[in-house]
Protein backbone atom coordinates (compact mmCIF):
# COMPACT_ATOMS: atom_id res chain seq x y z
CA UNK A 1 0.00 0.00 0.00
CA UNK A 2 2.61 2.09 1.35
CA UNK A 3 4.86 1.52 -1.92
CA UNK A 4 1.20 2.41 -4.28
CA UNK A 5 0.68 5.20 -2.52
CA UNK A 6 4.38 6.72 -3.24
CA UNK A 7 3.88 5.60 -7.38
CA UNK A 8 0.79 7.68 -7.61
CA UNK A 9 2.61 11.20 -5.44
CA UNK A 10 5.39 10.71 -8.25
CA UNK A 11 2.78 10.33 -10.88
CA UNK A 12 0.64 13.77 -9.44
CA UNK A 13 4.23 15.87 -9.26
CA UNK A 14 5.39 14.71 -12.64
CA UNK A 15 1.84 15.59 -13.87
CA UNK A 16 1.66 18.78 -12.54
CA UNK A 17 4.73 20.01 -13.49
CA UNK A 18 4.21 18.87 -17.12
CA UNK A 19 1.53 20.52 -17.18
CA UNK A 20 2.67 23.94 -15.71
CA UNK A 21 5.68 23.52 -18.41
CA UNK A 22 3.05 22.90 -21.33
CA UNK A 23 3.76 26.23 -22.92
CA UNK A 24 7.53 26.83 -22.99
CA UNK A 25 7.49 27.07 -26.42
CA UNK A 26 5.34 30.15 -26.54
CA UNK A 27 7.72 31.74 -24.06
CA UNK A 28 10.04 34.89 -24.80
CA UNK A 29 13.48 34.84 -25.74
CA UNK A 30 15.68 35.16 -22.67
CA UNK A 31 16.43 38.89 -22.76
CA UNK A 32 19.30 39.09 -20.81
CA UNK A 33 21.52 36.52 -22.86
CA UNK A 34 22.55 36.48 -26.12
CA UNK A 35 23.03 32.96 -27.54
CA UNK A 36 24.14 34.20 -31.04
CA UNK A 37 28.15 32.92 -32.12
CA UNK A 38 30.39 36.11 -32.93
CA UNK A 39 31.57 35.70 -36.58
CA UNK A 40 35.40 36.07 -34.96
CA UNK A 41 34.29 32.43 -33.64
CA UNK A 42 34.49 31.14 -37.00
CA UNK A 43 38.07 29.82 -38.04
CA UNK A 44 37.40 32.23 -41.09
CA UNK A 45 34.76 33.40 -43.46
CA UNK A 46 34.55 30.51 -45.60
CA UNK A 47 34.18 28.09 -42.80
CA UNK A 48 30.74 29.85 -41.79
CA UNK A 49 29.78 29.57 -45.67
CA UNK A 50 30.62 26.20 -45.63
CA UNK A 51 28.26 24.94 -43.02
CA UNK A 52 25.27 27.26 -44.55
CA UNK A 53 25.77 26.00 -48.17
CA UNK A 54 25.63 22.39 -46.57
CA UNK A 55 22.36 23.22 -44.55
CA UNK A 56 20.99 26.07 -46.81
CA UNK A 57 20.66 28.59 -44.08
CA UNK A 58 22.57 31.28 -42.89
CA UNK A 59 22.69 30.95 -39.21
CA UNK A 60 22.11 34.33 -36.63
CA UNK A 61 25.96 35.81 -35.62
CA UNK A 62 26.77 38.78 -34.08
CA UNK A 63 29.93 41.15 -34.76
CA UNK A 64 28.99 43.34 -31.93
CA UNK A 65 28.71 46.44 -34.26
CA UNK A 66 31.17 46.31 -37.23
CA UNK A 67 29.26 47.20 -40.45
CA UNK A 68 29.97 43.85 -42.43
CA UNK A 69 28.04 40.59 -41.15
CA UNK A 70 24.33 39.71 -41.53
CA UNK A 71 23.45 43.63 -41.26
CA UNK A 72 24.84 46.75 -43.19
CA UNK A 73 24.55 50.16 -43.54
CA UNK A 74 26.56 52.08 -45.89
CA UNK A 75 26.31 55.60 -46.43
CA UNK A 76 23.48 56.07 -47.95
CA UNK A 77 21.94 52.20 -48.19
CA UNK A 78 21.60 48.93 -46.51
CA UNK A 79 21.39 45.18 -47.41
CA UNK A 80 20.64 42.84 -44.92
CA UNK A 81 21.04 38.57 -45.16
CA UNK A 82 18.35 36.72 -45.34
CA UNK A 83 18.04 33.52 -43.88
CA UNK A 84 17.89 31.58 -47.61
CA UNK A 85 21.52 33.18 -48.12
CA UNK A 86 20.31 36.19 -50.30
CA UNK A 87 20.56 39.85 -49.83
CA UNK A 88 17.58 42.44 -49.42
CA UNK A 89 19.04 45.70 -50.12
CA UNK A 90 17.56 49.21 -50.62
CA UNK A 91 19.21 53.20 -50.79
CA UNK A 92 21.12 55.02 -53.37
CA UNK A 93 21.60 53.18 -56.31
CA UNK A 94 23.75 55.54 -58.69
CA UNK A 95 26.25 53.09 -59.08
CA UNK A 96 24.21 49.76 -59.29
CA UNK A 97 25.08 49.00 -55.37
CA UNK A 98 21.77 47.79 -54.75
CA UNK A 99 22.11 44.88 -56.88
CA UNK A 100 19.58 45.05 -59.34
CA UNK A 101 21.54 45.33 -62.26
CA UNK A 102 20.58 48.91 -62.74
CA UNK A 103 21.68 52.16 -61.64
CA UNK A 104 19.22 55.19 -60.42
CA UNK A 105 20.51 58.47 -61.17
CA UNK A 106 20.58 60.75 -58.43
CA UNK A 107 20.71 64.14 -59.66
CA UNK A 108 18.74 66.25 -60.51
CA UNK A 109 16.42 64.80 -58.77
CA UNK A 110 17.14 62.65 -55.82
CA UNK A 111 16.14 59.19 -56.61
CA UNK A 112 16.73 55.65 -55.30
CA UNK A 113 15.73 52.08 -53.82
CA UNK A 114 13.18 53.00 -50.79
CA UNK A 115 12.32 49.83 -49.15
CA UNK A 116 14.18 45.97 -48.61
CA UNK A 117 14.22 44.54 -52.40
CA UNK A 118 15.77 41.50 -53.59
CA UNK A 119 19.06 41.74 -55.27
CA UNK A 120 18.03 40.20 -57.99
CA UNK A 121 21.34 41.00 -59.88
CA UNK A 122 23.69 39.45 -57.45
CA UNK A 123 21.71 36.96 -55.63
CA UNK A 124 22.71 32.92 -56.56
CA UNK A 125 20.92 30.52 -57.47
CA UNK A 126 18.85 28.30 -54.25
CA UNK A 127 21.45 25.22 -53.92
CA UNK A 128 24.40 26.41 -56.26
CA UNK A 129 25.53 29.51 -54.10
CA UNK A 130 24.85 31.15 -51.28
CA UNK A 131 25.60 33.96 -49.47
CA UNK A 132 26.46 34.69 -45.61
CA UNK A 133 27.94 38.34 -44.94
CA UNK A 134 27.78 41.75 -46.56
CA UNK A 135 29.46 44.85 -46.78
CA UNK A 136 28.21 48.33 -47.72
CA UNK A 137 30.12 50.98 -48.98
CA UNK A 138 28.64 54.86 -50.06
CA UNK A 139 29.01 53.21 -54.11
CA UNK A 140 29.87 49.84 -53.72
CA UNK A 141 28.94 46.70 -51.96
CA UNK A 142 30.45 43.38 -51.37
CA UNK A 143 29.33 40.02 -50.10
CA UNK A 144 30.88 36.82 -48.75
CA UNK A 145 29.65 33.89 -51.18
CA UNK A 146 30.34 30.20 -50.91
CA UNK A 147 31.83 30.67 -54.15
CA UNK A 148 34.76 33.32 -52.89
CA UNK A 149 34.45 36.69 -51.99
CA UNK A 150 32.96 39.12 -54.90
CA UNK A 151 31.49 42.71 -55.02
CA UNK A 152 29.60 44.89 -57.63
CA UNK A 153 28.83 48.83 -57.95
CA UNK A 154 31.44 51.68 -58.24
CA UNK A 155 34.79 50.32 -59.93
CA UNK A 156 36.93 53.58 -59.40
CA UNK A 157 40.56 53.09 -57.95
CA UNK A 158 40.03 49.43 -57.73
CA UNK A 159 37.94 49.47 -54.93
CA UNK A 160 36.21 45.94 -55.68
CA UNK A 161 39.73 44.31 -55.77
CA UNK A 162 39.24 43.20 -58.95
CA UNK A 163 42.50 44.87 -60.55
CA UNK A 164 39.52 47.44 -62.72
CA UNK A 165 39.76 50.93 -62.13
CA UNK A 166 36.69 52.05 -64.51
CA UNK A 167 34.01 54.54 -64.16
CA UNK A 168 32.02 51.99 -65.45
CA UNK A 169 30.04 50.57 -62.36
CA UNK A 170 29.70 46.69 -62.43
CA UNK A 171 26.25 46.02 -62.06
CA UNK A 172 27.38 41.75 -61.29
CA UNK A 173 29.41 40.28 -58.74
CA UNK A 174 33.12 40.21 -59.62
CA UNK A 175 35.67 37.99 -57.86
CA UNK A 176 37.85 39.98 -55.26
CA UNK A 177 40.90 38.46 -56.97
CA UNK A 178 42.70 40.46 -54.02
CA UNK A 179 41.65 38.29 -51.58
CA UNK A 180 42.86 34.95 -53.51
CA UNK A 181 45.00 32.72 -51.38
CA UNK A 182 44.23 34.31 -48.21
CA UNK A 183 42.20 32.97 -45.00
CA UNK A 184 39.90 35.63 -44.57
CA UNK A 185 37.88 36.89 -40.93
CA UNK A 186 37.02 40.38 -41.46
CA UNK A 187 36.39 42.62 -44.52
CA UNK A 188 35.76 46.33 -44.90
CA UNK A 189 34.50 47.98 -47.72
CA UNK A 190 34.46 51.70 -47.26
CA UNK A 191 34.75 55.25 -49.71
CA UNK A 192 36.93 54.29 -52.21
CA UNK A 193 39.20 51.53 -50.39
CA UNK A 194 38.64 48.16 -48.90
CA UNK A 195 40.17 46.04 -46.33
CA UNK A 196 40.92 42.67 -45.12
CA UNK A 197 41.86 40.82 -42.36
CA UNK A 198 43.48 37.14 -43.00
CA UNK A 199 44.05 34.15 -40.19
CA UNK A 200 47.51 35.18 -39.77
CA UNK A 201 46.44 38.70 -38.43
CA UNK A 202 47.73 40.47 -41.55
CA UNK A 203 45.78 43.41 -42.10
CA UNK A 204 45.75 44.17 -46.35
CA UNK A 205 43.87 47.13 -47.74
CA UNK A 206 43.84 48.31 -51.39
CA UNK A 207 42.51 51.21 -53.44
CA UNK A 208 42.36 54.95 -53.39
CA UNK A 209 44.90 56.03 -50.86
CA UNK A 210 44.67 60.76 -51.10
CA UNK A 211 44.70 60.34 -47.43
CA UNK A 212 46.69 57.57 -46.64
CA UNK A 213 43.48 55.51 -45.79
CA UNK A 214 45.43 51.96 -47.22
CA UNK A 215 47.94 52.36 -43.93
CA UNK A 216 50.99 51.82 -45.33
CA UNK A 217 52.31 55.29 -44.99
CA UNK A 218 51.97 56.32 -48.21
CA UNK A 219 49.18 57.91 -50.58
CA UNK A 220 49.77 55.96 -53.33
CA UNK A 221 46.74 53.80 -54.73
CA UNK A 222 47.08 50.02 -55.55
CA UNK A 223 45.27 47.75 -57.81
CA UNK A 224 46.51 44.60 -55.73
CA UNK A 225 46.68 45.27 -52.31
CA UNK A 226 49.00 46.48 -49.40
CA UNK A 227 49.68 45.65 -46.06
CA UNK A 228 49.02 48.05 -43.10
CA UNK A 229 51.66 48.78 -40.89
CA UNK A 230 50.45 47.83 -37.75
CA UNK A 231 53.85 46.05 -35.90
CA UNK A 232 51.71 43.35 -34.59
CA UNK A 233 49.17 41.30 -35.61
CA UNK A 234 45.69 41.95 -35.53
CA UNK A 235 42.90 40.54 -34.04
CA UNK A 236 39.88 42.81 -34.98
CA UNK A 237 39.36 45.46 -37.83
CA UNK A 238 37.18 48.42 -38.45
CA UNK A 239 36.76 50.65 -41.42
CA UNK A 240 35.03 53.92 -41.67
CA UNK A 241 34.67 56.42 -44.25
CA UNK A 242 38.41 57.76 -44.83
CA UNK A 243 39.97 55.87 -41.26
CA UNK A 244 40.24 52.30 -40.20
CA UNK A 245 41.21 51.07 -36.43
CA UNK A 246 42.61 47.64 -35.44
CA UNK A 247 42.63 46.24 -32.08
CA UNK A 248 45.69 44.11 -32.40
CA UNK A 249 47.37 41.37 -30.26
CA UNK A 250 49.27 43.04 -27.95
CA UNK A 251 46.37 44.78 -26.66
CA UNK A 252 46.91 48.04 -28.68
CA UNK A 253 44.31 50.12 -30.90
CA UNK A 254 46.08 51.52 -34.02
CA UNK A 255 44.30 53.34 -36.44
CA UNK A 256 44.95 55.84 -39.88
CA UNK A 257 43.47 57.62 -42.57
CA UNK A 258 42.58 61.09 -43.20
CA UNK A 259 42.46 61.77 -39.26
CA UNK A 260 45.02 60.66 -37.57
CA UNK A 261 48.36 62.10 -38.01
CA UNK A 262 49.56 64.19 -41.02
CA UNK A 263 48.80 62.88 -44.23
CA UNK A 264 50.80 60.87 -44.99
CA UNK A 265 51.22 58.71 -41.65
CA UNK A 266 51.71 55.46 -40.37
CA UNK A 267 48.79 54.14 -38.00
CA UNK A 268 49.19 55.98 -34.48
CA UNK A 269 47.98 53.96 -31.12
CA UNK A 270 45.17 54.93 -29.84
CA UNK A 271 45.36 55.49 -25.50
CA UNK A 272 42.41 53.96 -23.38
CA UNK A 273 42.25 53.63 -19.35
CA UNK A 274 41.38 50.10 -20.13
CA UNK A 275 42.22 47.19 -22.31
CA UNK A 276 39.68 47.41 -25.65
CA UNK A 277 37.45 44.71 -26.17
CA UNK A 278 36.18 45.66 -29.43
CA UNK A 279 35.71 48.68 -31.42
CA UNK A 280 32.92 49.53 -33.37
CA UNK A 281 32.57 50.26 -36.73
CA UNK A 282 30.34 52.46 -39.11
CA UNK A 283 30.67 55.74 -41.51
CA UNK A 284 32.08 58.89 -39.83
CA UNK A 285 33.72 61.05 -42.19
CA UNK A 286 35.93 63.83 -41.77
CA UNK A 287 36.10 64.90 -39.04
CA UNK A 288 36.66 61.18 -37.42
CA UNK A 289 34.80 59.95 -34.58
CA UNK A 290 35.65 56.10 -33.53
CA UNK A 291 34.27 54.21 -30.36
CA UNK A 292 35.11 51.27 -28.27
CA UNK A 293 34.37 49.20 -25.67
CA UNK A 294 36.75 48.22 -22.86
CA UNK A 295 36.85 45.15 -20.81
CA UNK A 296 35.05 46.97 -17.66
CA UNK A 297 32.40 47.21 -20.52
CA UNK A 298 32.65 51.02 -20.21
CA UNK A 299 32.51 52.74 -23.97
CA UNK A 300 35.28 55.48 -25.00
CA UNK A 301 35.47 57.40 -27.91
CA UNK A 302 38.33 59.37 -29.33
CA UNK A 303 38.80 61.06 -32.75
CA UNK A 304 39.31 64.84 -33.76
CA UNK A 305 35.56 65.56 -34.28
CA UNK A 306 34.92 68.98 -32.62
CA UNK A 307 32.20 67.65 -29.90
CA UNK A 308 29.87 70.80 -31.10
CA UNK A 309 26.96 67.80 -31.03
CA UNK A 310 28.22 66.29 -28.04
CA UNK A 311 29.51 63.07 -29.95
CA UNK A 312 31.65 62.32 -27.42
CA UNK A 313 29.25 61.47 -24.69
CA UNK A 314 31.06 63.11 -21.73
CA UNK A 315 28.20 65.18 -20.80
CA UNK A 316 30.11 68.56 -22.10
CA UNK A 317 30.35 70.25 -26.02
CA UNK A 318 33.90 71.03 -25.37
CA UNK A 319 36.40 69.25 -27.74
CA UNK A 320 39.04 66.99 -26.05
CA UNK A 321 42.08 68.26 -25.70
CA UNK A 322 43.77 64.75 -27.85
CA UNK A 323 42.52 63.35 -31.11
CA UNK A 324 44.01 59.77 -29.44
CA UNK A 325 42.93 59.62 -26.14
CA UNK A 326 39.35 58.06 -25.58
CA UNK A 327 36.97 59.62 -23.57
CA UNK A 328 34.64 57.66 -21.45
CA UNK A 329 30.54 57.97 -22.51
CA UNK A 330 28.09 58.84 -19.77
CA UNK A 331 24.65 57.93 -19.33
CA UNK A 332 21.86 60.27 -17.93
CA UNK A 333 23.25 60.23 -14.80
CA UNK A 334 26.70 61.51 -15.45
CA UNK A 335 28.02 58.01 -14.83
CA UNK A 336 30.12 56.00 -17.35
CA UNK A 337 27.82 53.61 -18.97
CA UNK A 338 28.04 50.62 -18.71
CA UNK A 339 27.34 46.71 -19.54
CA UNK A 340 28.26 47.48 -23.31
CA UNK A 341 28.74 45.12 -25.87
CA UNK A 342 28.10 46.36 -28.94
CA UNK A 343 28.94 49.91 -30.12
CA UNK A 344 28.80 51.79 -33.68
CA UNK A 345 29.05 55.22 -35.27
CA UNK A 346 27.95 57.34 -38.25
CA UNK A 347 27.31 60.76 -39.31
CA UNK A 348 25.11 63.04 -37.75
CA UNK A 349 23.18 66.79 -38.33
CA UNK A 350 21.78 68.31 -35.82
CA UNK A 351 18.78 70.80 -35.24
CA UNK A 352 20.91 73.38 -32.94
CA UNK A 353 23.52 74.19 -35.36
CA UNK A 354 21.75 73.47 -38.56
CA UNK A 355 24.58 74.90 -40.66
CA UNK A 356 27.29 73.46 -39.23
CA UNK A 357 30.00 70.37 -40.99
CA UNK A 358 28.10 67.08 -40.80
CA UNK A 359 29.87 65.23 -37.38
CA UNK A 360 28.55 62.44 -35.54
CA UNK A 361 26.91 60.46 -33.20
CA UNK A 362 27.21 56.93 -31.28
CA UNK A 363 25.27 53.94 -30.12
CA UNK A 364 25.85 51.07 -27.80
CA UNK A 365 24.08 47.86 -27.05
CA UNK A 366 24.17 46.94 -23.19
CA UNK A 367 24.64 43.48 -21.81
CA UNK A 368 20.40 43.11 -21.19
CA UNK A 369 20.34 42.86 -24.89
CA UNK A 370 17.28 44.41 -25.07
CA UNK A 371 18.38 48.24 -24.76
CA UNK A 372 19.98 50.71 -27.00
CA UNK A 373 21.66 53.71 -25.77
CA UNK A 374 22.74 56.52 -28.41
CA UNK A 375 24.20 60.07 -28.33
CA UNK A 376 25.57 62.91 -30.39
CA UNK A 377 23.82 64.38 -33.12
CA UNK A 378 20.03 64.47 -33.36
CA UNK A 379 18.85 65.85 -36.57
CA UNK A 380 17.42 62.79 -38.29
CA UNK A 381 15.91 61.55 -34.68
CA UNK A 382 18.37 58.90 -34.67
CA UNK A 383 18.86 59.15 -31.04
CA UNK A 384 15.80 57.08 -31.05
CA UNK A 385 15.25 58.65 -27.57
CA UNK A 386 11.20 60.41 -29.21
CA UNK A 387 13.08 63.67 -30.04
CA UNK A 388 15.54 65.67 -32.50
CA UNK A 389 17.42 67.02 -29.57
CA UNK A 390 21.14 66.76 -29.15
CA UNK A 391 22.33 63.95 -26.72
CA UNK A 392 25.81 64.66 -24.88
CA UNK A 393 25.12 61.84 -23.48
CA UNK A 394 23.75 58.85 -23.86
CA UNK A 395 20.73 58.37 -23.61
CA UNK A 396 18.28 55.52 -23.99
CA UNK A 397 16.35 54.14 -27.21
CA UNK A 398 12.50 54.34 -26.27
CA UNK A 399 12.12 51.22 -27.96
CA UNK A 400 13.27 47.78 -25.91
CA UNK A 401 12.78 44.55 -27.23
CA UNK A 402 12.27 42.16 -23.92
CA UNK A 403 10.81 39.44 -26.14
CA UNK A 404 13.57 38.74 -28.98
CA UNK A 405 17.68 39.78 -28.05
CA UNK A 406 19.67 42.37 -29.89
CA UNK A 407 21.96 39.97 -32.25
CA UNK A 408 23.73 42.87 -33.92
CA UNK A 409 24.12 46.48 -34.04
CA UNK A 410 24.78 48.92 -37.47
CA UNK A 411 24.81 53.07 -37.01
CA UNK A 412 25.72 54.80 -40.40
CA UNK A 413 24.71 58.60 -41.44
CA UNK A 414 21.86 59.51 -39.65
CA UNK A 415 20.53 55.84 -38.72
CA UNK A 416 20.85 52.92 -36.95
CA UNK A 417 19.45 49.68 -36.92
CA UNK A 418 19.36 46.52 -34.93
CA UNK A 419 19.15 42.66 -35.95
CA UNK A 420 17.13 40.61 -33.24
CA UNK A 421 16.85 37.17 -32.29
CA UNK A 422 13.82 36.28 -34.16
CA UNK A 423 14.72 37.73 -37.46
CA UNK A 424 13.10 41.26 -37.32
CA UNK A 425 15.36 44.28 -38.28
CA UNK A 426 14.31 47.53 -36.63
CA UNK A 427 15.68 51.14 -37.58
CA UNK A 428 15.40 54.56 -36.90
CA UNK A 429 16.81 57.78 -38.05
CA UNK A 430 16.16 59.26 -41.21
CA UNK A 431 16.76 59.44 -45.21
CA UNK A 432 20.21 61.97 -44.64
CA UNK A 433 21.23 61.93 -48.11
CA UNK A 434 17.30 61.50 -49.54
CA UNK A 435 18.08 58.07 -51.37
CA UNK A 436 15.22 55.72 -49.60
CA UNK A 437 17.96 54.74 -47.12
CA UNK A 438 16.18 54.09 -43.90
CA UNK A 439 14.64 51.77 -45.88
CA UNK A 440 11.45 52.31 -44.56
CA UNK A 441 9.46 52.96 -48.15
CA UNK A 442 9.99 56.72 -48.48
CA UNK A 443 13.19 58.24 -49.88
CA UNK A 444 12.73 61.06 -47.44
CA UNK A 445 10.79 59.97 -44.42
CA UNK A 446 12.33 60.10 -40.98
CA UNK A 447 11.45 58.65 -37.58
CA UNK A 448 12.74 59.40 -34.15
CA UNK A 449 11.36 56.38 -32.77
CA UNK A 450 12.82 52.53 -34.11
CA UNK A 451 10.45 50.59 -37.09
CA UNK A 452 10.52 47.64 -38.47
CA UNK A 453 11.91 47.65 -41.70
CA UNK A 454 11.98 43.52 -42.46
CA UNK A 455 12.38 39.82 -40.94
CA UNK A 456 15.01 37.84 -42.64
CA UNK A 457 12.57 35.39 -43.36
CA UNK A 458 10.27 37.84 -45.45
CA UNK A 459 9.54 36.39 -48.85
């Protein structure tokens, strides 16, 4: 009796706790974890493309910010990966970068792609090809293939690495015969140049070069590719509009270009109070304004942008007194903010000083993966904070997704946009340039609050 009467109390538990269980798969995403492998997991590129041409889906990764993954925003356009391992792109299309095949002239009258549209021109074939990162540039855009690494648009100075320097644009996919024989893990595609960054930590970058933006201390352009002059390997790489920054092995933060040192100049460190953990990536033109985060999970910034937008962060309009010295972002309460792990940058307008040079503005992902913080610039409302007002520091995004985790992060002129856990890819900001690039079915619209601009598995 006494041994039936224990076999029915297991029986009731297990019962009841079945049955309180019953609907875990209508439950939320955990919010405050992030299960999503960082693309620097990979042994390279090509490994990732690998397993997705062998399953026929391009999993979720996360490269905590830098503009080239699953999510990217160039200058003036975006392209996102869809889950079938083809590209959705939309934004200025003068030089075919959208991938249609076609181009969209853009003067006199401002004209372009306004919403997410297949890339017809560029996209493979279901089962021969497939594709599982991209790159945006302001005229040119490149994507990671199974096939090899190839890119299409604006041909000028051999930017696509294809040993063509044409006006002509090329409106399909040409091999990056640059890249041949190389182990790649990072790529950058930015104004005029591109960059690389192989398994042996080599750093190679080829192109136009006025402002020394290839690294090798010179301002000569190549066809074929140098390498930057870094000292050490590297271990991470960023490119923006006319700069690119490197965390490298020995801890350091190198960067060059346009900003940093006069032109010509080798790539000069970069001084933070802590060790960088990664640095984030985006479009900030002259003048430069780069971000990182430490290993405290604190975010600095640094760069020779004038502060008149309060870019930096630091709660003040007053430019730091070094181009090279990061300052440390504050939240709302004049305390360094914290918990980051993602962090981006792009260029900003703002309302307050509507005639003034186009500088910049930040944002960060914190460690809840639900929340966005942003400062800087406010012109566009790509604060996301509700407003058009000027941030000096950050402050955060009104929108919070507690239901789906930020994967990845991409801030470019006057936007920003996040990649979540189930698919959806949510923006704010506005159309800077007036090409459709929000992407959010008006060539001009803008929105100081984030909207959903596509799921990657949209048909």
């Amino acid at each position: 009796m006494k041994k039936l009467n224990i076999f029915w109390f297991f029986i009731f538990i297990s019962s009841y706790y079945l049955g309180s269980c019953s609907p875990l798969n209508n439950l939320a995403d955990p919010s405050s974890a992030n299960s999503a492998k960082s693309l620097s997991d990979y042994a390279s590129i090509q490994e990732l493309a690998d397993q997705s041409f062998k399953s026929g889906i391009v999993p979720q990764y996360t490269t905590n910010g830098n503009k080239s993954g699953l999510i990217t925003l160039g200058d003036a356009g975006g392209c996102v990966v869809m889950t079938v391992g083809k590209l959705k792109c939309w934004g200025q299309n003068d030089y075919a970068q959208v991938g249609l095949g076609t181009t969209i002239p853009i003067t006199p009258t401002p004209g372009g792609v306004s919403s997410p549209t297949w890339a017809t021109a560029v996209n493979p074939i279901s089962g021969q090809d497939i594709i599982v990162s991209v790159v945006a540039g302001r005229s040119s855009t490149c994507a990671f293939f199974f096939s090899g690494y190839k890119c299409w648009g604006n041909q000028n100075s051999g930017v696509l690495g294809n040993s063509v320097n044409s006006t002509t644009p090329a409106t399909s996919p040409q091999f990056t015969t640059n890249t041949g024989g190389k182990i790649v893990k990072s790529v950058q595609l930015n104004d005029g140049y591109s960059c690389i960054l192989d398994n042996t930590g080599k750093v190679t970058c080829w192109g136009a070069n006025t402002n020394g933006q290839l690294g090798d201390g010179t301002t000569t352009a190549t066809l074929t590719g140098v390498a930057a002059s870094l000292g050490s390997n590297a271990t991470l790489l960023v490119g923006h509009n006319s700069d690119s920054c490197a965390l490298l092995s020995n801890g350091n933060v190198k960067c060059w270009g346009k900003d940093f040192g006069t032109i010509p100049s080798l790539p000069v460190s970069i001084t933070t109070s802590n060790a960088v953990s990664l640095l984030g990536g985006g479009t900030v033109n002259f003048p430069f304004l780069g971000c990182a985060v430490l290993i405290d999970s604190t975010v600095q910034c640094f760069g020779n942008s004038p502060n008149t937008f309060g870019e930096f962060g630091n709660g003040t309009k007053t430019a730091p007194s070094s181009t090279t010295t990061g300052i440390t972002v504050l939240n709302s309460n004049l305390q360094p903010l914290t918990g980051a792990v993602m962090v981006g940058s792009g260029g900003a307008n703002s309302t307050a000083y509507p005639q003034a040079t186009i500088y910049a503005f930040s944002c960060a992902v914190t460690d809840d993966y639900t929340s966005v913080y942003c400062w800087g610039g406010n012109y566009y409302g790509n604060v996301g904070n509700g407003t058009n007002t000027d941030s000096n520091v950050a402050v955060k995004v009104t929108q919070t997704w507690p239901n789906s985790a930020i994967i990845d992060l991409a801030v470019s002129d006057g936007r920003a946009c996040v990649l979540l856990k189930n698919n959806d890819v949510w923006c704010w900001g506005g159309n800077f340039y007036g090409f459709g690039e929000l992407g959010n079915g008006s060539l001009t619209g803008t929105t100081n609050v984030p909207i959903k601009i596509l799921n990657r598995n949209d048909p």
